[in-house]
N, C-alpha and C. Protein backbone atom coordinates (compact mmCIF):
# COMPACT_ATOMS: atom_id res chain seq x y z
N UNK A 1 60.97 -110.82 -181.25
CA UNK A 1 59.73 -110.98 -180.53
C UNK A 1 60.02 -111.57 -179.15
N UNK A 2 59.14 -110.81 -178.15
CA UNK A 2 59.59 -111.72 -176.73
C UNK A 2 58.82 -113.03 -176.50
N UNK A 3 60.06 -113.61 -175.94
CA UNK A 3 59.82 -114.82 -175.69
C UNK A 3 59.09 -115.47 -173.96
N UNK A 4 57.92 -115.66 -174.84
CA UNK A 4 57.04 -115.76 -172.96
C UNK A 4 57.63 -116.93 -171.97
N UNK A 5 57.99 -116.57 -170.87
CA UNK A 5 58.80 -117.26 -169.61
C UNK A 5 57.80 -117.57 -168.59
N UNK A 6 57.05 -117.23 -168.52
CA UNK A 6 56.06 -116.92 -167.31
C UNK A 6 55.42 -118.47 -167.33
N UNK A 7 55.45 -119.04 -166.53
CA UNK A 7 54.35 -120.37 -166.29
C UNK A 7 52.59 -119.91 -166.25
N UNK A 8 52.54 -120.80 -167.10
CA UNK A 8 50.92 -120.63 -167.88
C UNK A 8 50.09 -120.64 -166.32
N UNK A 9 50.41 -121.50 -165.46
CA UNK A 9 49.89 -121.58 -163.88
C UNK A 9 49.52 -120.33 -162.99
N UNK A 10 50.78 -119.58 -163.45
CA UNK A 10 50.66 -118.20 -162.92
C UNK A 10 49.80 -117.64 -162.29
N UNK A 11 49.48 -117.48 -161.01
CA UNK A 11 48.22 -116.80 -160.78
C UNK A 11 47.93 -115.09 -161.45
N UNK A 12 49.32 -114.70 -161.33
CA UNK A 12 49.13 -113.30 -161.63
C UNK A 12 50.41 -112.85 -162.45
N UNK A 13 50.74 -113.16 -163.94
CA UNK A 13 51.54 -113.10 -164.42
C UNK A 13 51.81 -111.83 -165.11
N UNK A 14 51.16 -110.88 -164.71
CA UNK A 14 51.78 -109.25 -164.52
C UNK A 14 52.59 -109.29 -163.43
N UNK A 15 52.35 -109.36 -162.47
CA UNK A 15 53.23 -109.19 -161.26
C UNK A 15 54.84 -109.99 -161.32
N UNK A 16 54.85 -110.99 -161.69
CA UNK A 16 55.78 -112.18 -162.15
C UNK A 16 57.09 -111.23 -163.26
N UNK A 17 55.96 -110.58 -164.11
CA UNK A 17 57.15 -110.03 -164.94
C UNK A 17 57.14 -108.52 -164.70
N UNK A 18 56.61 -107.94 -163.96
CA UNK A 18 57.21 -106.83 -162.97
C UNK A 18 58.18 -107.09 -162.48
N UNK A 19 58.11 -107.76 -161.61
CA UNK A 19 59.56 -108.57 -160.64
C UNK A 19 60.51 -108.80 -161.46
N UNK A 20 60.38 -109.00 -162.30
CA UNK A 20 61.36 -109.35 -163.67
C UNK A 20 62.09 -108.39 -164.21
N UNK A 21 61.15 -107.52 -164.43
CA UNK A 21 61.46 -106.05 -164.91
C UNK A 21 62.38 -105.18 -163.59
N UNK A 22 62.19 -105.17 -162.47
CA UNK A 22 62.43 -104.61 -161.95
C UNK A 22 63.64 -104.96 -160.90
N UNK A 23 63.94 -106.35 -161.26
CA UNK A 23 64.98 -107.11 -161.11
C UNK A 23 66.19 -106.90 -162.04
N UNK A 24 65.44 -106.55 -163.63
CA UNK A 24 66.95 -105.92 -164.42
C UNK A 24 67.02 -105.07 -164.23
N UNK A 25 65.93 -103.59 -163.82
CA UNK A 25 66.70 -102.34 -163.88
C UNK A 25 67.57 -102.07 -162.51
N UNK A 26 67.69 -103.20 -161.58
CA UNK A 26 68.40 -102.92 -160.41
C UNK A 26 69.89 -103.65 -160.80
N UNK A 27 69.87 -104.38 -161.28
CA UNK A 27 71.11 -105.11 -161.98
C UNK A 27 72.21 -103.91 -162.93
N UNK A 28 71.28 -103.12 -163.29
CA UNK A 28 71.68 -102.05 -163.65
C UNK A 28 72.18 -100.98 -163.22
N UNK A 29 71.53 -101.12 -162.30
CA UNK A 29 71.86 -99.60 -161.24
C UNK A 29 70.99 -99.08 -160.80
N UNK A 30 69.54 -99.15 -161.59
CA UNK A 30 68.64 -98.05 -161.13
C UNK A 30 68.24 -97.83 -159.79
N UNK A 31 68.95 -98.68 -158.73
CA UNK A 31 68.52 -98.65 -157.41
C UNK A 31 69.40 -97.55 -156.68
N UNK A 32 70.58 -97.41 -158.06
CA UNK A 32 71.39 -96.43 -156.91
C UNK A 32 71.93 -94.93 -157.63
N UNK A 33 70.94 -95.14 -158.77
CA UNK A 33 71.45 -93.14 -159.40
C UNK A 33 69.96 -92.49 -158.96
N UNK A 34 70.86 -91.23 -158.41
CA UNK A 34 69.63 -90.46 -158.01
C UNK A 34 68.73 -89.91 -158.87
N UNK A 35 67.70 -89.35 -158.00
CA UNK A 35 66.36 -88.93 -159.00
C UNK A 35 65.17 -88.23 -158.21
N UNK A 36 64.73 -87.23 -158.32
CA UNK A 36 63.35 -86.46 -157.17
C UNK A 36 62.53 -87.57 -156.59
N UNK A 37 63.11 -87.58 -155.36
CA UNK A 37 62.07 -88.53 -154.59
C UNK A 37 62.88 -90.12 -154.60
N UNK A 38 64.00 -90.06 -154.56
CA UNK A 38 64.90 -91.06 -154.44
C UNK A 38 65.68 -91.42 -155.14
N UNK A 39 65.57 -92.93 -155.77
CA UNK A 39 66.38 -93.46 -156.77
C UNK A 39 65.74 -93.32 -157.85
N UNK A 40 66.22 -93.72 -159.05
CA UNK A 40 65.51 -93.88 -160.75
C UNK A 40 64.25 -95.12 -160.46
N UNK A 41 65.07 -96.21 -159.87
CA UNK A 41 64.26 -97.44 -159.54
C UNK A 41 62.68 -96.56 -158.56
N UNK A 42 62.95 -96.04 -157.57
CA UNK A 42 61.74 -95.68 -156.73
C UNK A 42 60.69 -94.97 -157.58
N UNK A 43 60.97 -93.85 -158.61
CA UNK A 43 60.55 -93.30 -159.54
C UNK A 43 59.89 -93.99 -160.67
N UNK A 44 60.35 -95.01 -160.92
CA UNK A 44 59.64 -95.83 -162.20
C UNK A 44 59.03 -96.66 -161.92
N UNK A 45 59.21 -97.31 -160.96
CA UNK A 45 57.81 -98.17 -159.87
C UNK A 45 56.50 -96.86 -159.52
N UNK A 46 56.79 -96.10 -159.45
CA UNK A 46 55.65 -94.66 -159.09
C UNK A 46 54.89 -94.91 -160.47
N UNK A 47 56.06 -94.08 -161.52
CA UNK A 47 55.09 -93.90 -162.73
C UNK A 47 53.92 -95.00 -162.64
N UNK A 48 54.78 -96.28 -163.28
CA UNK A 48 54.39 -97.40 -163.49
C UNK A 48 52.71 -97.59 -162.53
N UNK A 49 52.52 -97.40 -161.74
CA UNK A 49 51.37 -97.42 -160.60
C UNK A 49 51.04 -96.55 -160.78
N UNK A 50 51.23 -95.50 -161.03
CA UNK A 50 50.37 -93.92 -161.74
C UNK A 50 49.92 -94.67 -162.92
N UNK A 51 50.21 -95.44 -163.73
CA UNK A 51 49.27 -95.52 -164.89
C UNK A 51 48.29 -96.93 -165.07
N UNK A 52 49.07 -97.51 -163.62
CA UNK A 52 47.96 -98.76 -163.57
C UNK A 52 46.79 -97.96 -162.35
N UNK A 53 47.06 -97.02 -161.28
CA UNK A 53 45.87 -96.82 -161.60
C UNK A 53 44.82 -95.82 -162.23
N UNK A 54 45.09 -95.68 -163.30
CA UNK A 54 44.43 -94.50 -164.59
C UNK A 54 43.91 -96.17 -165.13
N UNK A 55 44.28 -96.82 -164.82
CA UNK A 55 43.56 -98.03 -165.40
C UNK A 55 44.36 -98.62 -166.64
N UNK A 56 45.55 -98.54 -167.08
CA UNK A 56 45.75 -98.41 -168.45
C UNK A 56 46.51 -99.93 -168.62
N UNK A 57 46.53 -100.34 -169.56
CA UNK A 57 46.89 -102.29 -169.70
C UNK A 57 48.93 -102.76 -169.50
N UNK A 58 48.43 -103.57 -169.48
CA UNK A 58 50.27 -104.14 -168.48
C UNK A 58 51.45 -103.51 -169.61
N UNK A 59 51.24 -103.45 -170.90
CA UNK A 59 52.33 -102.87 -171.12
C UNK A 59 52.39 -101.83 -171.23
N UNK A 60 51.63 -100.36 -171.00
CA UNK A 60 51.68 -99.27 -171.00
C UNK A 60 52.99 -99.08 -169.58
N UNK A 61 52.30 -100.18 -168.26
CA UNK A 61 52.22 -100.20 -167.07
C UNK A 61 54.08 -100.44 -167.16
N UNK A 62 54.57 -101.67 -167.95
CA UNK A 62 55.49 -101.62 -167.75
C UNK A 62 56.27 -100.77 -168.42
N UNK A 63 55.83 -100.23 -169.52
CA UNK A 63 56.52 -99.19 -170.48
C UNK A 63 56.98 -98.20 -169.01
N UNK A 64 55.75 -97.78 -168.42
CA UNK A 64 56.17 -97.11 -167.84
C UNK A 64 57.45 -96.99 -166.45
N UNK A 65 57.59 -98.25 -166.50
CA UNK A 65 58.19 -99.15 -165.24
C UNK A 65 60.01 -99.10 -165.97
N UNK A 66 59.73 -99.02 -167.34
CA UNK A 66 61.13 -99.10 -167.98
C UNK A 66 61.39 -97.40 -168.95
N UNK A 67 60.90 -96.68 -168.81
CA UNK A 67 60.64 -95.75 -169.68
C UNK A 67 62.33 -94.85 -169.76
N UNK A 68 62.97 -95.46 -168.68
CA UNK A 68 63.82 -94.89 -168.90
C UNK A 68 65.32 -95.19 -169.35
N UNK A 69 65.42 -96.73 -169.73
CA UNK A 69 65.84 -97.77 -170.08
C UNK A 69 67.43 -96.59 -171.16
N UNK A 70 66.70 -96.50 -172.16
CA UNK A 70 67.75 -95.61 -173.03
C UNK A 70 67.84 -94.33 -173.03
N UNK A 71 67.71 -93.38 -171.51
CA UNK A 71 67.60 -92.44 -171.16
C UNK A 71 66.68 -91.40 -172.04
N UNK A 72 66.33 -90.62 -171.56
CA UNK A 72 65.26 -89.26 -172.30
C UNK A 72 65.94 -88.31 -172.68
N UNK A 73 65.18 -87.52 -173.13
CA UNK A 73 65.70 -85.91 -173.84
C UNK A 73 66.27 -85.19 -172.33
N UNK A 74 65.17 -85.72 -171.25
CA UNK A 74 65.40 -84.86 -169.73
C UNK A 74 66.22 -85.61 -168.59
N UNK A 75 66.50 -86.70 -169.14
CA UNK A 75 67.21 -87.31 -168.60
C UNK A 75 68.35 -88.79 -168.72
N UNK A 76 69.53 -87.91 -168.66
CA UNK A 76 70.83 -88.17 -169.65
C UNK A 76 71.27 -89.34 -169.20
N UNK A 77 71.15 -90.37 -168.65
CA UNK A 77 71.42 -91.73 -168.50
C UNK A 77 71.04 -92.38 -168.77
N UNK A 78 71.68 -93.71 -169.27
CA UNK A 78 70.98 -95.12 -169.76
C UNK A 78 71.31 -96.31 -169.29
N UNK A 79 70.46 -97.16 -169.30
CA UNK A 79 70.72 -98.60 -168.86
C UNK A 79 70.99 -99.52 -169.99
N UNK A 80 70.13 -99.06 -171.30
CA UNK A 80 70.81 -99.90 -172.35
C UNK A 80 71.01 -98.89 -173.39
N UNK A 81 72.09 -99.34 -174.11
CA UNK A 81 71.91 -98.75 -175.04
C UNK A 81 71.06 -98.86 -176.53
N UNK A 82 70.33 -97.72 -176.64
CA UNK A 82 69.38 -98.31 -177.80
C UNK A 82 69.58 -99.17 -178.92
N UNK A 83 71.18 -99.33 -179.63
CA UNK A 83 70.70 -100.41 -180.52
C UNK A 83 70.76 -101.50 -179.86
N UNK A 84 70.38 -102.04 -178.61
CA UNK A 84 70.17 -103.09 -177.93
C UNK A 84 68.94 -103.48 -177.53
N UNK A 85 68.21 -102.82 -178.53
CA UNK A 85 66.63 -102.90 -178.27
C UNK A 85 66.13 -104.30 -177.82
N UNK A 86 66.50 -105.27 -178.86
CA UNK A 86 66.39 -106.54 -178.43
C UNK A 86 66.35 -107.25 -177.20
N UNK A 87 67.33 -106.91 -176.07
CA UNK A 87 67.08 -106.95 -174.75
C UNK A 87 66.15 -106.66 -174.39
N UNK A 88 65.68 -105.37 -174.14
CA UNK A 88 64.18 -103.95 -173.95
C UNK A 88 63.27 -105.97 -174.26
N UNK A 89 63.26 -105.66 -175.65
CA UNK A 89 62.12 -106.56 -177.06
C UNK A 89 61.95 -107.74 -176.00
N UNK A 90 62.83 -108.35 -175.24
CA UNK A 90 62.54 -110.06 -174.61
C UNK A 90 62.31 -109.52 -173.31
N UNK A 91 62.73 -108.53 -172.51
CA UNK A 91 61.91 -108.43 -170.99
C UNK A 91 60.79 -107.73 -171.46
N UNK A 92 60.47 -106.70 -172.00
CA UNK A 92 58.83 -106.44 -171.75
C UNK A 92 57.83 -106.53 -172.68
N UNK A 93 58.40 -107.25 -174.10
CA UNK A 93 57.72 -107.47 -174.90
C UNK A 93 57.45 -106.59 -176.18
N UNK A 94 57.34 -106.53 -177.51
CA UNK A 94 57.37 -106.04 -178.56
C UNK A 94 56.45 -104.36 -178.11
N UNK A 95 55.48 -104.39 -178.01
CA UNK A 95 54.49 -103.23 -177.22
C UNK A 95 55.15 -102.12 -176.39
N UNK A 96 55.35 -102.66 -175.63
CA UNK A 96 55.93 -102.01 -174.17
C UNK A 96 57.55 -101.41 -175.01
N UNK A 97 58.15 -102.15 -175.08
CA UNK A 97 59.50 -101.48 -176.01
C UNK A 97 59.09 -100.67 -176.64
N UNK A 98 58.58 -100.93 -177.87
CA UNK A 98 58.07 -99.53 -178.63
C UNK A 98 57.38 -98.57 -177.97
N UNK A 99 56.66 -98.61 -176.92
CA UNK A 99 56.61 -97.34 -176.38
C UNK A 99 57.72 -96.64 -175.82
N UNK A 100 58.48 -97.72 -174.59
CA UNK A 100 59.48 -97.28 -174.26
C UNK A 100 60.54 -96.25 -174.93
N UNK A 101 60.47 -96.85 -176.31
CA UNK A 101 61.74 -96.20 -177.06
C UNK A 101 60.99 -95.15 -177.71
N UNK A 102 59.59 -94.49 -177.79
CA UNK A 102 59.13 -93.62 -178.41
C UNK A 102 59.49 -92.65 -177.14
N UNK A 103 59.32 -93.17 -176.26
CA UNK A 103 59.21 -91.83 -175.37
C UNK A 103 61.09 -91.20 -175.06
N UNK A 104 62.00 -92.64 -175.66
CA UNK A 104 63.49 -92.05 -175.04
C UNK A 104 63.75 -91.28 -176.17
N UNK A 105 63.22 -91.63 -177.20
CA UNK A 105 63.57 -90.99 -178.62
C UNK A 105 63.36 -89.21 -178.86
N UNK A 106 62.16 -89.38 -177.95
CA UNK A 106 61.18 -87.69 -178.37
C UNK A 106 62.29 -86.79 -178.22
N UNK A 107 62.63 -85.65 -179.44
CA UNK A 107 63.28 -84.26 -179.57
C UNK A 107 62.01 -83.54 -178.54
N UNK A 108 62.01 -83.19 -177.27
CA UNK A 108 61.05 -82.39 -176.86
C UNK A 108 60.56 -80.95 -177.40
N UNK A 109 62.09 -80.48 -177.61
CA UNK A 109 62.33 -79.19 -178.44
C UNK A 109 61.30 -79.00 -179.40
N UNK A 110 61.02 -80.24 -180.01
CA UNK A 110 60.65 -80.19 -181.78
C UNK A 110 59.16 -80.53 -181.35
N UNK A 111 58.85 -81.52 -180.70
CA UNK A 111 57.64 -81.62 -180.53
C UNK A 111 56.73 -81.30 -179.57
N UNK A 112 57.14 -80.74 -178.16
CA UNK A 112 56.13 -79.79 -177.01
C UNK A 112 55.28 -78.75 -177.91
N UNK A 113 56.29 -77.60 -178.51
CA UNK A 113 55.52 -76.46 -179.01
C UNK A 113 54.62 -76.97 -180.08
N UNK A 114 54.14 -78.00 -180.59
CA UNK A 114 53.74 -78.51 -182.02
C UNK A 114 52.25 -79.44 -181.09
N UNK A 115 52.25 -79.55 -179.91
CA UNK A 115 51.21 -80.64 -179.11
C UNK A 115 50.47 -79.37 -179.01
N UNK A 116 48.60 -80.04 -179.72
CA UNK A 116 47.93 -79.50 -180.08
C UNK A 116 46.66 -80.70 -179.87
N UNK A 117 45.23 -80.33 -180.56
CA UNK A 117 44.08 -81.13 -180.61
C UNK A 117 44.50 -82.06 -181.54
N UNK A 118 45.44 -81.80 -182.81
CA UNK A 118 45.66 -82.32 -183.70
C UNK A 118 47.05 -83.68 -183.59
N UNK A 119 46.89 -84.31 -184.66
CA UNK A 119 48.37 -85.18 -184.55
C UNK A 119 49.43 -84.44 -184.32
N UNK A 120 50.25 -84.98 -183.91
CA UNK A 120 51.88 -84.68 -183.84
C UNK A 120 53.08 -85.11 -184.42
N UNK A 121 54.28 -84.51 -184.89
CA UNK A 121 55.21 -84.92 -185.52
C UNK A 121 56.55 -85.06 -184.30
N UNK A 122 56.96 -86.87 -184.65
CA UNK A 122 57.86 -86.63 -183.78
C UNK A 122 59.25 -86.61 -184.56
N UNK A 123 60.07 -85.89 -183.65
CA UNK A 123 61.90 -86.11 -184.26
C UNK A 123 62.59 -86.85 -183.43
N UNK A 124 63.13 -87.99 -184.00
CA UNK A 124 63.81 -89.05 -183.49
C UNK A 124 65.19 -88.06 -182.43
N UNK A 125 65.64 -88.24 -181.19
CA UNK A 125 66.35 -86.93 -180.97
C UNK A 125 67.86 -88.46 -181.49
N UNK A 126 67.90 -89.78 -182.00
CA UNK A 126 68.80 -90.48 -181.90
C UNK A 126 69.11 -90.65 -183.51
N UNK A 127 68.20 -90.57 -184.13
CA UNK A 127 68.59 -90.53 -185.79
C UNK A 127 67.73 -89.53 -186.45
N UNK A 128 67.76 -88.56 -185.96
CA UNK A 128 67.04 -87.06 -186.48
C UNK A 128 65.47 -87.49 -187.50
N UNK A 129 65.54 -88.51 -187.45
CA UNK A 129 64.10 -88.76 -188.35
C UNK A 129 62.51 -88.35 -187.62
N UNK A 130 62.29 -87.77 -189.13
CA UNK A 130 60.63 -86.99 -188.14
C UNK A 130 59.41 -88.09 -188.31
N UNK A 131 59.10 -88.19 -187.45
CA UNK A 131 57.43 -89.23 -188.37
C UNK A 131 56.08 -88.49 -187.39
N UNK A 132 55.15 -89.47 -188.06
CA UNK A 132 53.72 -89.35 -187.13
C UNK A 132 53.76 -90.22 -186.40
N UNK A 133 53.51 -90.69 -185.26
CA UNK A 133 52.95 -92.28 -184.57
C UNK A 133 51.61 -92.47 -184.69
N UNK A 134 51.25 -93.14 -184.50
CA UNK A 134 49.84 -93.74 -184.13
C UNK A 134 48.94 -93.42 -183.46
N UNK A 135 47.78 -92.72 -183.67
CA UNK A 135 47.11 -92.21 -182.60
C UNK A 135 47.14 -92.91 -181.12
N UNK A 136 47.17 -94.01 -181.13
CA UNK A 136 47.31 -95.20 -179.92
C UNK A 136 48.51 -94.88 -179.33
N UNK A 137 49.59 -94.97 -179.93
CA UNK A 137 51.10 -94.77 -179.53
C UNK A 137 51.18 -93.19 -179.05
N UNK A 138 50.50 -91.96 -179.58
CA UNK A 138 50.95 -91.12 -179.01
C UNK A 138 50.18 -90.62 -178.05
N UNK A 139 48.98 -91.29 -177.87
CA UNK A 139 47.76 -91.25 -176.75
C UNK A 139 49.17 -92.08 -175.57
N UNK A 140 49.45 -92.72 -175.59
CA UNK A 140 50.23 -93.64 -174.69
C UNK A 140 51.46 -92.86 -174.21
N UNK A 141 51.67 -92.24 -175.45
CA UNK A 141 53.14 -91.48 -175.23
C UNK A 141 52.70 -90.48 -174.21
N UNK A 142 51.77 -89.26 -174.24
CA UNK A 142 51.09 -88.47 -173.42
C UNK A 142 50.88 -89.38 -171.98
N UNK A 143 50.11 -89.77 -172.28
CA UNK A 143 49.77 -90.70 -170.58
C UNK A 143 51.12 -90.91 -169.98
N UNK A 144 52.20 -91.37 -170.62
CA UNK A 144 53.40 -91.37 -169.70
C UNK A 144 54.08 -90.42 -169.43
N UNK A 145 54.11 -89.34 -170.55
CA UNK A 145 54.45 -88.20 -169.91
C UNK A 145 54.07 -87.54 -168.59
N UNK A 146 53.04 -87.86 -168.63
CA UNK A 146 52.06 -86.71 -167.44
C UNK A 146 52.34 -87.58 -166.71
N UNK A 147 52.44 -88.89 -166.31
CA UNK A 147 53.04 -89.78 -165.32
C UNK A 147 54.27 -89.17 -164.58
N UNK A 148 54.98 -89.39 -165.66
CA UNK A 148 56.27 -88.73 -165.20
C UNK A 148 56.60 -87.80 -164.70
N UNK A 149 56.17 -86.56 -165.38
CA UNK A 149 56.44 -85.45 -165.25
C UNK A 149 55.40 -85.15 -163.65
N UNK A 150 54.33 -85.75 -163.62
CA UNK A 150 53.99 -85.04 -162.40
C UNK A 150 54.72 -85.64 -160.89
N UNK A 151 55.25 -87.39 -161.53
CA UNK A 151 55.92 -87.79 -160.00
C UNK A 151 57.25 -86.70 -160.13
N UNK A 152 58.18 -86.35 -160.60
CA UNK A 152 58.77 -85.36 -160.77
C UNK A 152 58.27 -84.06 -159.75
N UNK A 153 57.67 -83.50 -160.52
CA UNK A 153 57.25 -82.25 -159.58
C UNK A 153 56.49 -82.49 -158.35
N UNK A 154 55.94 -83.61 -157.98
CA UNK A 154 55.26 -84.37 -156.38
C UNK A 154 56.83 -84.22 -155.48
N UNK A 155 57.99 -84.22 -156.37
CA UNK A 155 58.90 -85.03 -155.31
C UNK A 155 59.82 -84.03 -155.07
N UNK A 156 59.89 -82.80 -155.96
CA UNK A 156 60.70 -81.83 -155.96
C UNK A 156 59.90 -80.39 -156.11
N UNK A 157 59.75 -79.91 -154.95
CA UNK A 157 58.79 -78.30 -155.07
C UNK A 157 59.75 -77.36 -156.18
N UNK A 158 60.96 -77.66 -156.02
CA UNK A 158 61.32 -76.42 -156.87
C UNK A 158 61.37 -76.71 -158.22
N UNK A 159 61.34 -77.67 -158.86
CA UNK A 159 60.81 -78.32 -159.90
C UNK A 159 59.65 -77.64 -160.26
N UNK A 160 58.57 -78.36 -159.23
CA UNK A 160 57.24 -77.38 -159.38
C UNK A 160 57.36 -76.41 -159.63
N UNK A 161 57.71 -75.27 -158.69
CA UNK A 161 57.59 -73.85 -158.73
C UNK A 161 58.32 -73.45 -160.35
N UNK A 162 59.14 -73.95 -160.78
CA UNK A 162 59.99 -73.78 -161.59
C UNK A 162 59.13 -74.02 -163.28
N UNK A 163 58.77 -75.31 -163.23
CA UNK A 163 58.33 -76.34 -164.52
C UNK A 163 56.83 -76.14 -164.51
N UNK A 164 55.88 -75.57 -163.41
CA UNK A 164 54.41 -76.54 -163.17
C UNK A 164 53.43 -75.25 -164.08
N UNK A 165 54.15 -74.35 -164.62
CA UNK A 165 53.04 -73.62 -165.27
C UNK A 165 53.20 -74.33 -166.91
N UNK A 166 54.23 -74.31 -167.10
CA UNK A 166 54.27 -74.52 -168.34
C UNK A 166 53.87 -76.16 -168.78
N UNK A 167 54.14 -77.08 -168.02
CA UNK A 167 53.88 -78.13 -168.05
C UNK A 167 51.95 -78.22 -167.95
N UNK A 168 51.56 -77.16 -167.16
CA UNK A 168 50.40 -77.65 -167.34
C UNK A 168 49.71 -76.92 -168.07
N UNK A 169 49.99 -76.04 -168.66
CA UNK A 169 50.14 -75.38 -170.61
C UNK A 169 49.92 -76.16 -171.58
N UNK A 170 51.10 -76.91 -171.36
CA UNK A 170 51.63 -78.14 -172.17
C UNK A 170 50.46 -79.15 -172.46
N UNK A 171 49.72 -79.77 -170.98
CA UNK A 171 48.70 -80.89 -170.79
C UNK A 171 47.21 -79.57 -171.31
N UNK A 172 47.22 -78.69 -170.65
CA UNK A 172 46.31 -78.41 -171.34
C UNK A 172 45.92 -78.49 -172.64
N UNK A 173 46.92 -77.76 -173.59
CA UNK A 173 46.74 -78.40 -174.97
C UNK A 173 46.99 -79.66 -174.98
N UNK A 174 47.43 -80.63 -174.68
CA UNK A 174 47.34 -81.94 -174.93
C UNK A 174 45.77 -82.46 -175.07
N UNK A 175 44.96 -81.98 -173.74
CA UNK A 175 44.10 -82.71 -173.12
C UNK A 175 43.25 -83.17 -174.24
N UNK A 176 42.67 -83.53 -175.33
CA UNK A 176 41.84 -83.95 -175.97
C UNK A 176 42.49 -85.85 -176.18
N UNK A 177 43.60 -85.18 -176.12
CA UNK A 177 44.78 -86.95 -176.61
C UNK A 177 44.12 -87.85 -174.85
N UNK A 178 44.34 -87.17 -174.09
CA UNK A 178 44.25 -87.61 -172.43
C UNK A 178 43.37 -88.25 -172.21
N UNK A 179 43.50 -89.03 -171.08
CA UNK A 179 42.45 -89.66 -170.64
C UNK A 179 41.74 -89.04 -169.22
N UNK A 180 40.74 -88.85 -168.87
CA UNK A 180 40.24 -88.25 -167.78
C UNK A 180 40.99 -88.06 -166.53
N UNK A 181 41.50 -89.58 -166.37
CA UNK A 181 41.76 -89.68 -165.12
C UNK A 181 43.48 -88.89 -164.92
N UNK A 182 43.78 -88.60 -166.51
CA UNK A 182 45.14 -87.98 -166.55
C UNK A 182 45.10 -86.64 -166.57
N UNK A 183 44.12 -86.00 -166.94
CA UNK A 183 44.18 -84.61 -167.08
C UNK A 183 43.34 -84.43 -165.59
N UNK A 184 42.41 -85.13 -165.01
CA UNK A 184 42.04 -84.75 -163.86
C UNK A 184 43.46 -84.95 -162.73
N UNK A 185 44.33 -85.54 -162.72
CA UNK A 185 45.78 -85.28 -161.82
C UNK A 185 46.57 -83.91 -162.04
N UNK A 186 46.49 -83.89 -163.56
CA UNK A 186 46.95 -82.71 -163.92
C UNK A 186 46.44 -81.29 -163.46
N UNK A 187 45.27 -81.58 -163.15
CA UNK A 187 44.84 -80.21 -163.06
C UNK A 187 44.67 -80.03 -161.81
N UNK A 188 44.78 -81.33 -161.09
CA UNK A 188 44.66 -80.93 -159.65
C UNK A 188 45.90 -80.60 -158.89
N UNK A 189 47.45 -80.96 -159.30
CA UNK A 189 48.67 -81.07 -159.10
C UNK A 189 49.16 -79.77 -159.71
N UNK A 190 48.85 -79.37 -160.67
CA UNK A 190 49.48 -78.27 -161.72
C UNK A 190 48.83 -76.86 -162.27
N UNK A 191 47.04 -77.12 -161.16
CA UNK A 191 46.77 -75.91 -161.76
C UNK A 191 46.64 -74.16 -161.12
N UNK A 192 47.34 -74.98 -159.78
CA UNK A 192 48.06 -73.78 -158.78
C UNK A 192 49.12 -72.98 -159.45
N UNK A 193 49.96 -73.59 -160.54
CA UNK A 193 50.86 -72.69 -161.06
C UNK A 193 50.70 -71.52 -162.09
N UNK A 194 49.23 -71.92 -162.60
CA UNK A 194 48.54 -72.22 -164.38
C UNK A 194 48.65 -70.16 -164.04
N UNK A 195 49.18 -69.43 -164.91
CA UNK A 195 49.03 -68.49 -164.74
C UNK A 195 47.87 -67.45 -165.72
N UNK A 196 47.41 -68.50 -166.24
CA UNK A 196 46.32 -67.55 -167.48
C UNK A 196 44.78 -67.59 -166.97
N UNK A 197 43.92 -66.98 -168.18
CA UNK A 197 42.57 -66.82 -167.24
C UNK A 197 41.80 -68.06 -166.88
């Protein structure tokens, strides 16, 4: 369980452990491996502010700020390695980790074609195990996706031209999981590519 550091005084003790957060992933490197639209670091400060303002609460915010901590299915680098969760567990807190690691975990393969109105099954892509999450957790998991994926294609046109039909395929069937303000980016960013009626 993380252990709270932050002085109770704090005027604004989100911001405090942003700085925090974003102080280890530079310790790491993330300031200097590339990524569409700069570094990893410039990119996960984006998300991260893409989902604070969709409005969504500090650890989604930082989930999203660290999302890439034990690298993704789409992207093959890591800063920790996952059974080091515990680290993840004391900078952003029990919440925020478990999202984090739901989203490094996702087999995309196994679960894109399967995202529907309905629940979803995920496959661990690190210990092949399938489960359900939580309606909460995979409402969260979505919201960071579309975070991601659209600073991605904002920062790289051929990305776009390449990814932006199917991706917004993808959110379309999602959209019931979504939150307004996520599928309204989506559709305004992605639906120039949308090739159906």
């Amino acid at each position: 369980m993380r252990r709270d550091t932050e002085n109770v005084n704090d005027p604004d003790p989100f911001a405090s452990r942003r700085i925090r957060v974003e102080r280890f992933l530079r310790d790491r490197g993330a300031d200097t491996i590339d990524h569409p639209g700069g570094t990893l670091l410039a990119h996960l400060g984006r998300v991260a502010d893409t989902l604070a303002a969709w409005g969504h609460d500090a650890d989604l915010q930082l989930a999203g700020l660290a999302h890439a901590v034990y690298g993704t299915d789409g992207f093959d680098r890591h800063l920790v390695e996952s059974p080091d969760r515990s680290t993840v567990v004391d900078l952003v807190g029990d919440r925020a980790e478990a999202l984090i690691y739901l989203y490094a975990c996702c087999d995309r393969s196994a679960l894109y074609p399967r995202i529907d109105a309905t629940a979803a099954r995920f496959r661990d892509r690190f210990t092949a195990r399938e489960f359900e999450p939580a309606p909460t957790d995979f409402a969260a998991f979505l919201e960071l996706t579309v975070a991601n994926e659209l600073d991605v294609m904002a920062q790289n046109a051929d990305l776009a031209t390449q990814h932006g039909a199917g991706l917004y395929d993808l959110f379309a069937r999602a959209r019931p999981h979504l939150t307004p303000a996520a599928w309204s980016a989506c559709h305004a960013q992605l639906a120039r590519y949308h090739r159906g009626p």
